[in-house]
Protein backbone atom coordinates (compact mmCIF):
# COMPACT_ATOMS: atom_id res chain seq x y z
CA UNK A 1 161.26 -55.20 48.68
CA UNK A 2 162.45 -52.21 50.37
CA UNK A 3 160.46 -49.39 51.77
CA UNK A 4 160.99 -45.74 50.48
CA UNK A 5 158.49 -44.30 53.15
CA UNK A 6 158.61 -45.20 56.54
CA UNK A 7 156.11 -47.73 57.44
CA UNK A 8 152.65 -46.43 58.50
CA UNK A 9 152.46 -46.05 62.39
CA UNK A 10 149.28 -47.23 64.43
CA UNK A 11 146.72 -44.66 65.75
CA UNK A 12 147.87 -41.86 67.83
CA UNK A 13 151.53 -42.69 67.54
CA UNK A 14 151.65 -39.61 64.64
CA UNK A 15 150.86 -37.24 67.59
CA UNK A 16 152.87 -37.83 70.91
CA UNK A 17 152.21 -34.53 72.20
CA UNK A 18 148.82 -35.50 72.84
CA UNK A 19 149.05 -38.69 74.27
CA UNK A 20 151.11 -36.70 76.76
CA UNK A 21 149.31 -37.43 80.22
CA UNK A 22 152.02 -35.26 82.21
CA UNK A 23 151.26 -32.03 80.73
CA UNK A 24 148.78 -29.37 82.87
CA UNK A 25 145.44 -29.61 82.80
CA UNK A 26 145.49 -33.58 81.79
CA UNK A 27 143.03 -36.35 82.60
CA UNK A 28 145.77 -37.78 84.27
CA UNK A 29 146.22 -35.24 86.67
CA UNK A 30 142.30 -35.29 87.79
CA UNK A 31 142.28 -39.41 87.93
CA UNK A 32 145.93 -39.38 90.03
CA UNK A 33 145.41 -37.85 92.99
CA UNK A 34 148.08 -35.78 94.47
CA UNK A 35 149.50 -33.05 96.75
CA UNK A 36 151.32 -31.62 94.03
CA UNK A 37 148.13 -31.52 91.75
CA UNK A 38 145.95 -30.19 94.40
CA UNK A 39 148.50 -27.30 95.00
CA UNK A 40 148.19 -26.83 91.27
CA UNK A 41 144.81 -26.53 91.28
CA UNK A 42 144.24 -24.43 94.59
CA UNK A 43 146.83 -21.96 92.71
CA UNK A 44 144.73 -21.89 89.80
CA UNK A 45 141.67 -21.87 91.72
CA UNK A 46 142.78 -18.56 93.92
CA UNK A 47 144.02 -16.83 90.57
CA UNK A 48 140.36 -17.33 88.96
CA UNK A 49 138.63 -15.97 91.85
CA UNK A 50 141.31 -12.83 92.20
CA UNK A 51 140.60 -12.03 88.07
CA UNK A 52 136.82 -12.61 89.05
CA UNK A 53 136.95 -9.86 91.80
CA UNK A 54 139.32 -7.23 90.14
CA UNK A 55 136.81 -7.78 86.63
CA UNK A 56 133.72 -7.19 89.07
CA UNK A 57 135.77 -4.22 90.34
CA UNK A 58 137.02 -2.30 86.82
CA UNK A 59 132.93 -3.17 85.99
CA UNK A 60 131.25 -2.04 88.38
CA UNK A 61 132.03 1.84 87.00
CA UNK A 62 129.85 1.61 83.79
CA UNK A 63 125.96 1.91 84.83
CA UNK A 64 124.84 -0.34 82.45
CA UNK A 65 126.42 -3.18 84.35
CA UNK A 66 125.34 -1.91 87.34
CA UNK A 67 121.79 -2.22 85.96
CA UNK A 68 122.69 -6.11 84.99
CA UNK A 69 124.02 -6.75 88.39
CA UNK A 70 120.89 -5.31 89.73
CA UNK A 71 119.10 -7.57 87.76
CA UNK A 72 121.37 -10.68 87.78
CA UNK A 73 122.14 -12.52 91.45
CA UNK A 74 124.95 -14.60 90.33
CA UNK A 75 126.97 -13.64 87.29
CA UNK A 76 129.30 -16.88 87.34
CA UNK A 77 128.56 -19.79 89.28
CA UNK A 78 124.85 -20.10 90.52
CA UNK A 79 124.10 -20.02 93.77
CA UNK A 80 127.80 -19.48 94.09
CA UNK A 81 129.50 -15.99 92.36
C-alpha cells in the first residue's frame, strides 16, 4: 500500500511556529535567565513607562480626566502608577 497523503503528524508538529521557544516574549525567555533577556525586558520596561507618562501628559488637557484623576490614586498599577 502506498500513501497518497502524507502520513498524519503527532500533536503540535502541524504548527512549528508555536513551539518556537526563541521568539520574544516566550516562556522560555522568563524560565532562562539571562543578560540578554533582562536587557530585553528593561528596554521594554522603560518604553512602557515613557508611553505611560507622555499618555498621562496628552490627558491631562481634557477636564473630564482631570476629574477621574482627582478621583482615582493610581490609574495603572496600584499602589504603584
Amino acid at each position: 500500500m502506498t500513501w497518497t497523503t502524507p502520513p498524519p503528524e503527532r500533536h503540535g508538529e502541524h504548527c512549528p511556529a508555536k513551539n518556537r521557544s526563541d521568539e520574544p516574549g516566550s516562556v522560555a525567555e522568563l524560565v532562562n535567565f539571562g543578560i540578554q533577556n533582562m536587557i530585553v525586558y528593561g528596554c521594554q520596561f522603560a518604553l512602557q513607562v515613557g508611553r505611560i507618562l507622555r499618555e498621562e501628559k496628552l490627558l491631562s488637557g481634557d477636564e473630564s480626566y482631570c476629574a477621574y484623576r482627582g478621583k482615582v490614586r493610581f490609574r495603572v498599577i496600584p499602589g504603584v502608577f
